[in-house]
Protein backbone atom coordinates (compact mmCIF):
# COMPACT_ATOMS: atom_id res chain seq x y z
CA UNK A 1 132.53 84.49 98.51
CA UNK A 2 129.14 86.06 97.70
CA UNK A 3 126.24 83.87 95.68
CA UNK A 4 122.90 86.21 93.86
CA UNK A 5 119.50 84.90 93.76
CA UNK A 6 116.84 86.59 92.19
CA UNK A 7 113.63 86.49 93.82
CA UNK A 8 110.22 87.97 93.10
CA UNK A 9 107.82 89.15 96.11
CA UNK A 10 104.12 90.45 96.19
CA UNK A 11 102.07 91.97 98.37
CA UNK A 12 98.69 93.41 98.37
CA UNK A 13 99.49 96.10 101.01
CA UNK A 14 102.97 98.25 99.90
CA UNK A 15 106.19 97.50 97.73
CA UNK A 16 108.11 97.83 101.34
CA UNK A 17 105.59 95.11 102.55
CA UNK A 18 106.94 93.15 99.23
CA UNK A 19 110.50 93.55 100.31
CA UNK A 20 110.21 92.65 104.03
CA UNK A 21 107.86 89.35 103.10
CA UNK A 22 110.31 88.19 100.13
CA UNK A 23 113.49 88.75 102.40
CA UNK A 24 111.59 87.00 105.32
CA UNK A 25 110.93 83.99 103.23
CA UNK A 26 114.16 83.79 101.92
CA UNK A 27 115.77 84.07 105.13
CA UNK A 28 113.65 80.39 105.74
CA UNK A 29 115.75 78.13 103.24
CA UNK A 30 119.16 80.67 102.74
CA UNK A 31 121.43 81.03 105.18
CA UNK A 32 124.18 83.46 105.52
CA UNK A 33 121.62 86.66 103.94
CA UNK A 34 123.70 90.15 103.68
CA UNK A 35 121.50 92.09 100.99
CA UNK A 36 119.01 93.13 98.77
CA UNK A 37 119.18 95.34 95.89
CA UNK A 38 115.67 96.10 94.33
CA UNK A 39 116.19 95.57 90.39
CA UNK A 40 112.20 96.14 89.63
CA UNK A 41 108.80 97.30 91.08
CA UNK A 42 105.17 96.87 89.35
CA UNK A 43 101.87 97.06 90.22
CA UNK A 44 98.61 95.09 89.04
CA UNK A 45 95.67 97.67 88.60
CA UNK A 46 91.67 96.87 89.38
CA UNK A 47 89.65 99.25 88.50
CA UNK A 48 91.00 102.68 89.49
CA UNK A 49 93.32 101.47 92.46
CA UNK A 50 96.48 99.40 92.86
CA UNK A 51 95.84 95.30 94.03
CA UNK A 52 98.91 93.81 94.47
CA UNK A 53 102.52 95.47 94.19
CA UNK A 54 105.90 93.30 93.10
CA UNK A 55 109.51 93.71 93.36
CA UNK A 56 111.87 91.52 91.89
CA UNK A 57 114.80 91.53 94.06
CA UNK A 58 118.53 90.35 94.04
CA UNK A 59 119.63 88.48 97.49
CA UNK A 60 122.66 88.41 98.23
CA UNK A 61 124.19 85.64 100.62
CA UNK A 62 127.46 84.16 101.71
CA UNK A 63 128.58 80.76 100.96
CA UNK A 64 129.31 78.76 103.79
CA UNK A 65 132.69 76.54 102.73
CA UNK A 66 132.74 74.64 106.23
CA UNK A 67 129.26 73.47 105.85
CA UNK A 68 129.15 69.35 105.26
């Protein structure tokens, strides 16, 4: 059986970098990870160039029915 989270990263460097940090913290606290679909991606503007990018992703995990 599959469980979906839906997470939100940021980075100030790329929407990839976004991706690999929220799926790298996730992996911290969920067990079991097996995929990532990217629903969303958006981008705060200073001035004339992008400052941050986000993603709002859906994890996908399994659930562990052994586990006490």
């Amino acid at each position: 059986m599959e469980k979906h989270l839906m997470i939100t990263g940021s980075s100030q460097i790329s929407w990839k970098d976004a991706i690999v940090q929220a799926v790298a913290e996730a992996a911290k606290t969920i067990d079991y990870l097996t995929g990532v679909t990217i629903l969303n991606q958006k981008a705060k503007i200073n001035g004339k160039k992008i400052s941050e990018y986000y993603v709002d992703l859906d994890i996908t995990f399994m659930i562990d029915r052994d586990r006490d």
